[in-house]
C-alpha atoms as a PDB file:
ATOM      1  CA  UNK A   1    -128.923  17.607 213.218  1.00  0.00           C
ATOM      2  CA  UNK A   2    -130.345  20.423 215.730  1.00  0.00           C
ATOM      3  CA  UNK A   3    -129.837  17.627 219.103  1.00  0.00           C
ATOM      4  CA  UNK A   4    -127.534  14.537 218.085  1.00  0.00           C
ATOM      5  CA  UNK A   5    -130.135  12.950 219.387  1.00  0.00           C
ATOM      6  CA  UNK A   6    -129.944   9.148 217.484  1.00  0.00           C
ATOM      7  CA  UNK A   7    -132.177   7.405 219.622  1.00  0.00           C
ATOM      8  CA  UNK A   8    -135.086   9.635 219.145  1.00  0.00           C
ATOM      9  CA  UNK A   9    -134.443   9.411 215.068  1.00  0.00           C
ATOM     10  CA  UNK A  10    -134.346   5.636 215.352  1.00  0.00           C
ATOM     11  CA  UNK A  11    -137.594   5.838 216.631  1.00  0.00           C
ATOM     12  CA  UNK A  12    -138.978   8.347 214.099  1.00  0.00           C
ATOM     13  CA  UNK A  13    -137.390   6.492 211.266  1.00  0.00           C
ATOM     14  CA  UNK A  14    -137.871   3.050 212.729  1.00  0.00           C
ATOM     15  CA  UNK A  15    -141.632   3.224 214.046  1.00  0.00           C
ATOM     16  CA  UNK A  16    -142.920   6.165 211.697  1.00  0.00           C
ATOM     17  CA  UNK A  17    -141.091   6.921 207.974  1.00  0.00           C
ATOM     18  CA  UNK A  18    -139.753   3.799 206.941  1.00  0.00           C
ATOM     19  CA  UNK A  19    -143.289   2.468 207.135  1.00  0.00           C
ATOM     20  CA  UNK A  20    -144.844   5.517 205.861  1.00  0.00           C
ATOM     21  CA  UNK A  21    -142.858   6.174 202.642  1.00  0.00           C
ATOM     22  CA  UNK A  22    -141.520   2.456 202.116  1.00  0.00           C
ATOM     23  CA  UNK A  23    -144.273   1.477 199.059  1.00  0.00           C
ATOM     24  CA  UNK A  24    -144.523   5.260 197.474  1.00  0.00           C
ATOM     25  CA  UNK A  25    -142.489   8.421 197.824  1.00  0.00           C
ATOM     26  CA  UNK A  26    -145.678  11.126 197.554  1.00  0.00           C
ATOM     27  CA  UNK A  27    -144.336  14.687 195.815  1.00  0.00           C
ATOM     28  CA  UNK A  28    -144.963  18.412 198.028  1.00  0.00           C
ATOM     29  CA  UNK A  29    -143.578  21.295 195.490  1.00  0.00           C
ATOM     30  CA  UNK A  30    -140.879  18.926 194.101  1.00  0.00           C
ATOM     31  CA  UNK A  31    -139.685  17.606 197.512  1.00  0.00           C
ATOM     32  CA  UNK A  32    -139.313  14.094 196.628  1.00  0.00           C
ATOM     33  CA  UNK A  33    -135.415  14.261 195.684  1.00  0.00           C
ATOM     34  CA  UNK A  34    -134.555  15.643 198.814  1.00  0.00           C
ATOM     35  CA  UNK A  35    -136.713  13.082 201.142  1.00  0.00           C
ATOM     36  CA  UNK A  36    -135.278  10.643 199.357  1.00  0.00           C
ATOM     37  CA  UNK A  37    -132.006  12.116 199.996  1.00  0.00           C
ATOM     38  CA  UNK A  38    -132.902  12.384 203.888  1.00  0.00           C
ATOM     39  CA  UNK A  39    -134.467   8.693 204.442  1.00  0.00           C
ATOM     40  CA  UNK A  40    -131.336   7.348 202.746  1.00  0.00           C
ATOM     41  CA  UNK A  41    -129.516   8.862 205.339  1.00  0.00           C
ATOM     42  CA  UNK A  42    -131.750   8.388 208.458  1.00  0.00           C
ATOM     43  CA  UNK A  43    -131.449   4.839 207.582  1.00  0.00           C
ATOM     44  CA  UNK A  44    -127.707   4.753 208.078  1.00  0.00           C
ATOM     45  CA  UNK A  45    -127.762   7.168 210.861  1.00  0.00           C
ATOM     46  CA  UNK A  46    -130.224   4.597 212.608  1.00  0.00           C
ATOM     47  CA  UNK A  47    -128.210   1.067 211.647  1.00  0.00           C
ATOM     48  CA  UNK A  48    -130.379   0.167 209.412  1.00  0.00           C
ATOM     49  CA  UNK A  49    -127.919  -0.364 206.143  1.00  0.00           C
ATOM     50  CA  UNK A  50    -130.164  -2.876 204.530  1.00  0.00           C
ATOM     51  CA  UNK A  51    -132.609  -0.381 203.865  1.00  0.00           C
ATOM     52  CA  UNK A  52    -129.890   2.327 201.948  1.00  0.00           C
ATOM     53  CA  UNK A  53    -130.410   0.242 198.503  1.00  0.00           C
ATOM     54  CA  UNK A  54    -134.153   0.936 198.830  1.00  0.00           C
ATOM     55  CA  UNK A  55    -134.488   4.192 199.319  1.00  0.00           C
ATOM     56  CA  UNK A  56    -131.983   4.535 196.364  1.00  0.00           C
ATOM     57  CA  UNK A  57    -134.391   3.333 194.367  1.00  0.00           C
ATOM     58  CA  UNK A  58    -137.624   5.154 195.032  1.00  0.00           C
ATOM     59  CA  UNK A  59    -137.094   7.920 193.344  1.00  0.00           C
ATOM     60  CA  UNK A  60    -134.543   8.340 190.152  1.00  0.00           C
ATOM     61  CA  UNK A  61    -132.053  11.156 191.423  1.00  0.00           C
ATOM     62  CA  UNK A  62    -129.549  11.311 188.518  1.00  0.00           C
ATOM     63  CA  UNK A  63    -128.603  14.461 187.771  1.00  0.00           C
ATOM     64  CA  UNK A  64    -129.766  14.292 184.422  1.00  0.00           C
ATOM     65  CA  UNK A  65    -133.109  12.814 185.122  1.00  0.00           C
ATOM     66  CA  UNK A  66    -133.448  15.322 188.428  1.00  0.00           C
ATOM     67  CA  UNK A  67    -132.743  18.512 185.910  1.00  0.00           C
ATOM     68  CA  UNK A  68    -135.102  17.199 183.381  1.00  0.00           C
ATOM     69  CA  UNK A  69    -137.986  17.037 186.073  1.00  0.00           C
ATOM     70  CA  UNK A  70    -136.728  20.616 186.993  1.00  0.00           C
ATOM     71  CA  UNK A  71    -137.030  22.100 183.011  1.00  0.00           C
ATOM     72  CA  UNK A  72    -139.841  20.687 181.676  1.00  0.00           C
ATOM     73  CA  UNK A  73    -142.403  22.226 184.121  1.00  0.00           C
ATOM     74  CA  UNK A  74    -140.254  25.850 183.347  1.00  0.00           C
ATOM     75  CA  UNK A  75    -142.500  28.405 182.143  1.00  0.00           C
ATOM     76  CA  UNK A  76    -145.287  25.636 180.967  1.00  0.00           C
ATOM     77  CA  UNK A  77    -148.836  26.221 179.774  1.00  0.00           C
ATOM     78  CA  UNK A  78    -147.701  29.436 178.294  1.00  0.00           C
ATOM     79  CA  UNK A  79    -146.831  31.349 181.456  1.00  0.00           C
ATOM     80  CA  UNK A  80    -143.866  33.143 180.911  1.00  0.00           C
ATOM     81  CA  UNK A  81    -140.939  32.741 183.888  1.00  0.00           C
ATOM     82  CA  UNK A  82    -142.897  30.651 186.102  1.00  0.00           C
ATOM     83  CA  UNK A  83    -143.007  27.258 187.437  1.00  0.00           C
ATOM     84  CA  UNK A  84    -144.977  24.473 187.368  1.00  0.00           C
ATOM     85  CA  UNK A  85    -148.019  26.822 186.017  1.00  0.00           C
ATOM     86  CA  UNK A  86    -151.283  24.824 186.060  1.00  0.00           C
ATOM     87  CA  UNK A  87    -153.369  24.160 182.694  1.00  0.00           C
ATOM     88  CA  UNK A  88    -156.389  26.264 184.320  1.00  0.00           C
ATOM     89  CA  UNK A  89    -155.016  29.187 184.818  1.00  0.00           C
ATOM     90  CA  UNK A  90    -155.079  28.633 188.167  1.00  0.00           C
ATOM     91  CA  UNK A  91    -151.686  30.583 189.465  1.00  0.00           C
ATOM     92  CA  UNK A  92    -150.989  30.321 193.344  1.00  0.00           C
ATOM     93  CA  UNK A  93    -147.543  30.685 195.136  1.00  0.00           C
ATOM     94  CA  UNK A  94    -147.140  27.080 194.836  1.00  0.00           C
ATOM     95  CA  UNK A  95    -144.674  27.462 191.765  1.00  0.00           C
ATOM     96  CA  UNK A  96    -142.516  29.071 194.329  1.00  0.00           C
ATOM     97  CA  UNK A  97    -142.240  26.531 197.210  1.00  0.00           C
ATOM     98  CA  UNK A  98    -139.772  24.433 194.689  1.00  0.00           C
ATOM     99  CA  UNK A  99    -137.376  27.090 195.202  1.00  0.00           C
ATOM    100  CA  UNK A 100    -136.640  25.575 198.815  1.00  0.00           C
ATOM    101  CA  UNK A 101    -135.403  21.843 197.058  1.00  0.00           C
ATOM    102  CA  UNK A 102    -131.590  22.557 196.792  1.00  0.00           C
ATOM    103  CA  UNK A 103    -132.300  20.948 193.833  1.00  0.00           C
ATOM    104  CA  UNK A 104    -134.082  24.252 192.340  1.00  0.00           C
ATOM    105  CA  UNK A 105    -132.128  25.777 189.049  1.00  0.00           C
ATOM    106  CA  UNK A 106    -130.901  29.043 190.723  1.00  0.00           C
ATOM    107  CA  UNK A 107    -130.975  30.529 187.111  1.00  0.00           C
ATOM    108  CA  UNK A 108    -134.979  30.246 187.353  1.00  0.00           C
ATOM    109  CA  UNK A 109    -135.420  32.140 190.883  1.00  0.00           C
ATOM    110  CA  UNK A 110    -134.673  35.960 190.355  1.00  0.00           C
ATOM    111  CA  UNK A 111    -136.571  35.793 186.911  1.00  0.00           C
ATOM    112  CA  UNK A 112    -139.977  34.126 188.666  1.00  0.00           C
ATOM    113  CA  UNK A 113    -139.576  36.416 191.501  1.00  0.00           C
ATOM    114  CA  UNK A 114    -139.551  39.934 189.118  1.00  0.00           C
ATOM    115  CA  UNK A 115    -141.770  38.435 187.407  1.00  0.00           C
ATOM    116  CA  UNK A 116    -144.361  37.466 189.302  1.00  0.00           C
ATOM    117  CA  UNK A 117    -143.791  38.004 192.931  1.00  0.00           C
ATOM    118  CA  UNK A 118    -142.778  41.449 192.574  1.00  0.00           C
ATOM    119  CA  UNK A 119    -145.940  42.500 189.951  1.00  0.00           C
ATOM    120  CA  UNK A 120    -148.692  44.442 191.512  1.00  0.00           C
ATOM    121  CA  UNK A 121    -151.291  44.149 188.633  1.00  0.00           C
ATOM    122  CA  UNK A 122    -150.588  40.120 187.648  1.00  0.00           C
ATOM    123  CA  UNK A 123    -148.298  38.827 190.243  1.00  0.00           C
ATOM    124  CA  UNK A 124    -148.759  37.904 193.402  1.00  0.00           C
ATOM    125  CA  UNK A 125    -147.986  41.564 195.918  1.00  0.00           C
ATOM    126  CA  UNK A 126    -151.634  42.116 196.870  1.00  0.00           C
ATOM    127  CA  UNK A 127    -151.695  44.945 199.522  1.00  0.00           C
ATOM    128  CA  UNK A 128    -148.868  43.150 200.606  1.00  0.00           C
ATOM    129  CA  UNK A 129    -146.650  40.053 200.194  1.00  0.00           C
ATOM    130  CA  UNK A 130    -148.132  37.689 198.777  1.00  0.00           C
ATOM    131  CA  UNK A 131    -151.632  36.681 197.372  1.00  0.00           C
ATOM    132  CA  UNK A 132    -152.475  33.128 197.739  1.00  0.00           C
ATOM    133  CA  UNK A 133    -153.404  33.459 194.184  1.00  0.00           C
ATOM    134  CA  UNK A 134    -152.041  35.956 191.528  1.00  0.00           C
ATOM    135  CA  UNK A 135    -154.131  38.985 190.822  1.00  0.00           C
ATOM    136  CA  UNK A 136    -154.045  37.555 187.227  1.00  0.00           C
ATOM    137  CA  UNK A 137    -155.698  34.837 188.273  1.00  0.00           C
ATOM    138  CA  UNK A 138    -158.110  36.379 190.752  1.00  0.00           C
ATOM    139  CA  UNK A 139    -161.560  37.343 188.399  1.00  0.00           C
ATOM    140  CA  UNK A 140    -161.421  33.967 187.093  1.00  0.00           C
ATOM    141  CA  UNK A 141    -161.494  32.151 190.458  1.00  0.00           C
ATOM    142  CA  UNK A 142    -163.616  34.033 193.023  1.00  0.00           C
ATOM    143  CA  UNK A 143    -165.922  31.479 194.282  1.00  0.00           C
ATOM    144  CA  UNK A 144    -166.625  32.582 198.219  1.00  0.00           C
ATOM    145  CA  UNK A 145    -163.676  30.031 199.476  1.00  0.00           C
ATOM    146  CA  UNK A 146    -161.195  32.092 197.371  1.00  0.00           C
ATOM    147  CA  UNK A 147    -162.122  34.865 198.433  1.00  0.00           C
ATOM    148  CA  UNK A 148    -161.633  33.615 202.120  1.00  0.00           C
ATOM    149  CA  UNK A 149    -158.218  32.660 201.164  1.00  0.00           C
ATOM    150  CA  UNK A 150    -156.614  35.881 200.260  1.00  0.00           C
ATOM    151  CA  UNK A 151    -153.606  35.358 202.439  1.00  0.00           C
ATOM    152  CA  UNK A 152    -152.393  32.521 203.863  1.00  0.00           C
ATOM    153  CA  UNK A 153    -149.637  31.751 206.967  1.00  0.00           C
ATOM    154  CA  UNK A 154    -148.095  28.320 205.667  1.00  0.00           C
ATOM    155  CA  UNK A 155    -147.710  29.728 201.891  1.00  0.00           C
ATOM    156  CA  UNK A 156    -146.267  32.592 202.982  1.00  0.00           C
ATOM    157  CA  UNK A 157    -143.745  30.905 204.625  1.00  0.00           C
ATOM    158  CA  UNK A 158    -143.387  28.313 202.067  1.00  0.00           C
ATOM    159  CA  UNK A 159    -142.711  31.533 199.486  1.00  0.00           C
ATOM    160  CA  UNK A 160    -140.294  33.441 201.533  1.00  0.00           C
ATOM    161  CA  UNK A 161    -138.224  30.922 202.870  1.00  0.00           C
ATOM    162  CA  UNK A 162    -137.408  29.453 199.421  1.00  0.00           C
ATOM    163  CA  UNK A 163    -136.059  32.724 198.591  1.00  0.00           C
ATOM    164  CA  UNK A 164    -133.823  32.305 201.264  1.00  0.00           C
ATOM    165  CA  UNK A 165    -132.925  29.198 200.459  1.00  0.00           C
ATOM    166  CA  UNK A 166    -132.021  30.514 196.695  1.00  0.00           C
ATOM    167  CA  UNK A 167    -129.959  32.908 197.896  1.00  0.00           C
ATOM    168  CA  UNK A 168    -131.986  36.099 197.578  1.00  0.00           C
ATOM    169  CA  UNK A 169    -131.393  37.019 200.906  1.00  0.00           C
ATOM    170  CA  UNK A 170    -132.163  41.337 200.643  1.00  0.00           C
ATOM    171  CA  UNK A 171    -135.346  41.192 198.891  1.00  0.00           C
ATOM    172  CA  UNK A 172    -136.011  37.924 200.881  1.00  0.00           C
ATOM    173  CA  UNK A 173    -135.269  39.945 204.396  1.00  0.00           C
ATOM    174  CA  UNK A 174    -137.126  42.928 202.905  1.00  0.00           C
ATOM    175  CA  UNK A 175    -140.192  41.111 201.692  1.00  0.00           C
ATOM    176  CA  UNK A 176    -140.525  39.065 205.084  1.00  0.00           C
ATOM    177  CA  UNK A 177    -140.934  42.676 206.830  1.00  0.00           C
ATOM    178  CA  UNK A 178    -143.497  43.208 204.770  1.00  0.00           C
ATOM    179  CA  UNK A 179    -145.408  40.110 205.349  1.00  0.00           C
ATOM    180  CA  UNK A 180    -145.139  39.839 209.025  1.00  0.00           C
ATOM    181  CA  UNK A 181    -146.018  43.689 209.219  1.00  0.00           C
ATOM    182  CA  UNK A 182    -148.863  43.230 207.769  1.00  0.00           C
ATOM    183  CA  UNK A 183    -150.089  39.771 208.375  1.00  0.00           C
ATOM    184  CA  UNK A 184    -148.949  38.744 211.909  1.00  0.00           C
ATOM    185  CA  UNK A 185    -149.681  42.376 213.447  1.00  0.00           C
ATOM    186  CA  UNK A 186    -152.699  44.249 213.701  1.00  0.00           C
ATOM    187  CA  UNK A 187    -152.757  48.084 213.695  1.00  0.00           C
ATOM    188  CA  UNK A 188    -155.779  48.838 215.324  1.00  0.00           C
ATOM    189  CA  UNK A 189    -155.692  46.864 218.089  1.00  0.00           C
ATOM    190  CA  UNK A 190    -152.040  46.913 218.725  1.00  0.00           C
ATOM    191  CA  UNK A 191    -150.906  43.673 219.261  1.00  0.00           C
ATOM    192  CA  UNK A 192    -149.223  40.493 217.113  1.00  0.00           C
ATOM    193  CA  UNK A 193    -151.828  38.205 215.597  1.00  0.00           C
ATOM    194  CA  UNK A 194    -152.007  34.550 213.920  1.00  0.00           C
ATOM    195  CA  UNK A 195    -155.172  34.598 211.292  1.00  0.00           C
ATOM    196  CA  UNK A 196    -155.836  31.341 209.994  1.00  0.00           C
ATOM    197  CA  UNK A 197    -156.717  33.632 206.955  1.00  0.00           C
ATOM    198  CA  UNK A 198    -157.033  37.434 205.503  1.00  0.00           C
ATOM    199  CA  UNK A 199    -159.943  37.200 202.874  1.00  0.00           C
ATOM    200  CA  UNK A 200    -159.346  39.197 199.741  1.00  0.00           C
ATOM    201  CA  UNK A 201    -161.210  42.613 200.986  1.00  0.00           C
ATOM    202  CA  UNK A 202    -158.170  42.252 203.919  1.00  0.00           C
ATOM    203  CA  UNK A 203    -161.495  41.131 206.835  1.00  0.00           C
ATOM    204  CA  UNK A 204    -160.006  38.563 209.277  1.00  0.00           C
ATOM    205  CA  UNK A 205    -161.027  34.435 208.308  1.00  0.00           C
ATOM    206  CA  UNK A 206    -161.080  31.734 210.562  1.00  0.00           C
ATOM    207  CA  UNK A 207    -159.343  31.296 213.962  1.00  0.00           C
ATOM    208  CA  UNK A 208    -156.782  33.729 215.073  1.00  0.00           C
ATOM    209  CA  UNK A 209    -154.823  31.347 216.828  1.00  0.00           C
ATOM    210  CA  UNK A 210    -153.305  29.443 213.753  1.00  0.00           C
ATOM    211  CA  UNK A 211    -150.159  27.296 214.761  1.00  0.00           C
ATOM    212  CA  UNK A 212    -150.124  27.829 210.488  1.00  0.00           C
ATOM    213  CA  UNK A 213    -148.388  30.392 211.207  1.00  0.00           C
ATOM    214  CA  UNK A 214    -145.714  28.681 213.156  1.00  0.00           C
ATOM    215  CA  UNK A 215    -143.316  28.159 210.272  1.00  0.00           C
ATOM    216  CA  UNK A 216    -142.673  31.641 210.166  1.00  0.00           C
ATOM    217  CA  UNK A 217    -140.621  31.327 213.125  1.00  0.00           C
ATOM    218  CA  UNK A 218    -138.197  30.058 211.025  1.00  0.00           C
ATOM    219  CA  UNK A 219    -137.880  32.756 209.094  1.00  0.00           C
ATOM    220  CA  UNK A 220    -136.420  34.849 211.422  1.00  0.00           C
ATOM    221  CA  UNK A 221    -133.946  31.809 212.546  1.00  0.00           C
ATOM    222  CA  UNK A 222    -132.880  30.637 209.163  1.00  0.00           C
ATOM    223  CA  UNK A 223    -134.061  33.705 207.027  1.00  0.00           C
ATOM    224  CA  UNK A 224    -133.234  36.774 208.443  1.00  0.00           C
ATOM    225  CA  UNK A 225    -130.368  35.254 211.417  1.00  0.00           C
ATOM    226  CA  UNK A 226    -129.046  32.821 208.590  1.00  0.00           C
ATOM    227  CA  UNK A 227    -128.617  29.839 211.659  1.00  0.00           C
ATOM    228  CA  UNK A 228    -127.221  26.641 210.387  1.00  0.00           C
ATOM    229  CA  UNK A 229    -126.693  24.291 213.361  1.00  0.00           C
ATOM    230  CA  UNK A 230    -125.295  21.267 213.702  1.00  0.00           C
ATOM    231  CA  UNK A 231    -124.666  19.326 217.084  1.00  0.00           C
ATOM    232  CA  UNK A 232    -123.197  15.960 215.593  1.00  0.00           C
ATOM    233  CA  UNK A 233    -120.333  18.278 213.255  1.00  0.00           C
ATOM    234  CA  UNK A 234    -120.249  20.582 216.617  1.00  0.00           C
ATOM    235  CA  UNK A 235    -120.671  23.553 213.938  1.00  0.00           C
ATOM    236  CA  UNK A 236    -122.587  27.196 213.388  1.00  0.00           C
ATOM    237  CA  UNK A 237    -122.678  28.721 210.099  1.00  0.00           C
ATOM    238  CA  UNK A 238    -124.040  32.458 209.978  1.00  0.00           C
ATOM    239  CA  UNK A 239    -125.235  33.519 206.814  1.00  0.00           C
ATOM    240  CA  UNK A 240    -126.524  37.202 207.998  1.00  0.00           C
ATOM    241  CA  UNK A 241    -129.723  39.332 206.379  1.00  0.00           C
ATOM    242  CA  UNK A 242    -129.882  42.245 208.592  1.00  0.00           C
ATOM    243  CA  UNK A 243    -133.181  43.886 206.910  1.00  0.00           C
ATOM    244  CA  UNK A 244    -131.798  47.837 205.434  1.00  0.00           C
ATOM    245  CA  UNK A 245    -134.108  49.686 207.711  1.00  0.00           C
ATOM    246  CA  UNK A 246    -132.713  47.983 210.813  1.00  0.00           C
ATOM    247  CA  UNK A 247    -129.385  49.302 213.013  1.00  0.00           C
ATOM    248  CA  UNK A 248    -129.302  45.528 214.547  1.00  0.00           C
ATOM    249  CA  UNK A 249    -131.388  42.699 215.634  1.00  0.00           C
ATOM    250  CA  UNK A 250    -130.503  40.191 218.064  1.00  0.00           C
ATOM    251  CA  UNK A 251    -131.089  36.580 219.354  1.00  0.00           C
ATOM    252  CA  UNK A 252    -130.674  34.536 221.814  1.00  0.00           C
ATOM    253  CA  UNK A 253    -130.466  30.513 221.397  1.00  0.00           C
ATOM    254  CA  UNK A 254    -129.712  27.612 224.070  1.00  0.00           C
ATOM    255  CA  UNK A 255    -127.557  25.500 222.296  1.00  0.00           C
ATOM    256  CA  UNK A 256    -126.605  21.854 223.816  1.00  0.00           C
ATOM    257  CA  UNK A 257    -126.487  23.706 227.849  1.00  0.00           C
ATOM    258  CA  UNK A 258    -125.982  26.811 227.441  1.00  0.00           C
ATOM    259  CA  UNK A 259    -127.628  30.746 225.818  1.00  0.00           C
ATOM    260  CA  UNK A 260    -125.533  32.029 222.987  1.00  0.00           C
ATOM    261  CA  UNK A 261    -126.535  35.516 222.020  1.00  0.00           C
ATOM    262  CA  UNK A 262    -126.508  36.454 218.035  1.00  0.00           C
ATOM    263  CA  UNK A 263    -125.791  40.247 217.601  1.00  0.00           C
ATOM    264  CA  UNK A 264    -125.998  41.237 214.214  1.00  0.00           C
ATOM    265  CA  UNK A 265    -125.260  44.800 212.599  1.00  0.00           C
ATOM    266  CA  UNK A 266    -124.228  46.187 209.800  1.00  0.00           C
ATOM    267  CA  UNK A 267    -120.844  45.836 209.710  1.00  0.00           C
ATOM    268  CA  UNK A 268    -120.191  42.450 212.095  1.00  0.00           C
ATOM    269  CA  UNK A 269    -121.998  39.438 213.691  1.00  0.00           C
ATOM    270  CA  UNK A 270    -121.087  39.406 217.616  1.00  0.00           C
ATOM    271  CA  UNK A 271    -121.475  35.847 219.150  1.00  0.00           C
ATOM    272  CA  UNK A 272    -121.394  35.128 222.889  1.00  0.00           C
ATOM    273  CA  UNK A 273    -121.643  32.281 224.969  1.00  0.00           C
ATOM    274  CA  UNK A 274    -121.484  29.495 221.566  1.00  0.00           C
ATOM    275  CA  UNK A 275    -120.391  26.399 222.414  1.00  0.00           C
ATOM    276  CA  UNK A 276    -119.915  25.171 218.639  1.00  0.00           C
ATOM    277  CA  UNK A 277    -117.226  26.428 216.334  1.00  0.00           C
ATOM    278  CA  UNK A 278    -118.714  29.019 214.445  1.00  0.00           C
ATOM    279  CA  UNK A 279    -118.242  31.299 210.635  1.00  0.00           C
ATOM    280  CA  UNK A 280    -119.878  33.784 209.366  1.00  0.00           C
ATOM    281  CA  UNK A 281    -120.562  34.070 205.736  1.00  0.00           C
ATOM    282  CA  UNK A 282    -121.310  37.163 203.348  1.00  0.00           C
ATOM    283  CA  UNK A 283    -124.774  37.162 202.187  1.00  0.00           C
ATOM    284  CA  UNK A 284    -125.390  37.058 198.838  1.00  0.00           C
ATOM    285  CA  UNK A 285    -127.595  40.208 198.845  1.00  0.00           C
ATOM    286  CA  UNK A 286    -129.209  39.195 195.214  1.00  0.00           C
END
């Protein structure tokens, strides 16, 4: 999608995640629809036809059955406007990574997010956004590798960007300055940082060179800049979340052999140097 490249996905698909997936299609925070969805098309982007009716297979994907999977694990175990809430009581931001399958009922999002991301005493804003695990959750579990886990990179990530990806783009845009404020710079030395960890009492964990904090890169391409690229369709749609305290932001992209420079402010999106065709579409702002 991001190079045209076909060759390189034949070998990906071809010497990696046909083999990988072909027996069992394993399950990350509802994922498996939409890998199903992507090795059905990797195998007819790479020639290999005979291996659509397969991957068809794996994994029911009628809409019924796929909305089914969706409502029965809606506010379960007695946990009011959450997903996927575990028996033990147990609440971690992993009820919020479905929100990045496009298969995610929109109507659950803004609930789970007032809810529960948004609480202070019970949800999951800690001194900032979020907790690894929900405050409500927090006497019950406190052996010494929970507390080490206060804050995580990858969940983080996981959490904001399926806001995004639902379509609450403000409080998505908002909340990511919040996290990477507090998380990926620190004060009193001055400069960015990468914790593997921020233990509960907010004391540094681990290595401070985490690439698990590389995803987050991605939130300021696809979550705040709103980049969809495509080489193959020879396309760039802008879906733009300039954050309310910021005048502008800017970036700047090589795209197929060339820089194209994404100005955004608050009344326009200024594009230079793109060699794709290229809209612009409101943001939701929910």
């Amino acid at each position: 999608e991001h190079t045209g490249d076909k060759e390189f996905l034949k070998e990906c698909y071809e010497d990696h995640f046909s083999s990988l997936f072909w027996r069992r299609l394993p399950s990350m925070a509802m994922n498996q629809f939409e890998v199903a969805d992507v090795l059905e098309k990797m195998a007819r982007l790479t020639g290999n036809e005979a291996d659509v009716a397969h991957w068809r297979k794996i994994i029911r994907r009628d809409p019924e059955h796929v909305r089914r999977m969706f409502e029965v694990r809606w506010q379960v175990n007695g946990v009011p406007s959450y997903f996927a809430a575990p028996d033990n009581g147990m609440l971690m931001t992993n009820g919020f990574w479905a929100m990045r399958s496009p298969y995610f009922p929109q109507a659950y999002a803004r609930p789970m997010l007032e809810e529960w991301g948004l609480d202070r005493e019970k949800g999951f804003f800690g001194e900032f956004f979020p907790l690894a695990m929900a405050r409500q959750s927090m006497k019950q579990f406190a052996t010494k590798v929970d507390h080490s886990f206060g804050y995580t990179p990858d969940t983080a990530y996981f959490t904001l960007d399926g806001l995004f990806r639902q379509g609450i783009r403000e409080k998505g845009a908002e909340l990511t300055l919040n996290h990477l404020r507090n998380y990926n710079y620190h004060h009193e030395w001055g400069i960015p940082v990468a914790p593997e960890a921020y233990r509960r009492d907010l004391s540094l964990f681990g290595d401070q060179f985490s690439n698990f904090n590389a995803g987050k890169i991605l939130l300021y391409l696809e979550g705040l800049a709103g980049l969809h690229i495509s080489i193959p369709e020879n396309r760039a749609t802008i879906t733009p979340s300039l954050p309310r305290e910021w005048e502008w932001m800017e970036f700047r992209l090589p795209i197929k052999d060339q820089w194209t420079t994404f100005r955004y402010e608050r009344d326009a999106v200024k594009v230079q140097g793109c060699p794709l065709d290229f809209t612009v579409s409101e943001s939701q702002g929910r």
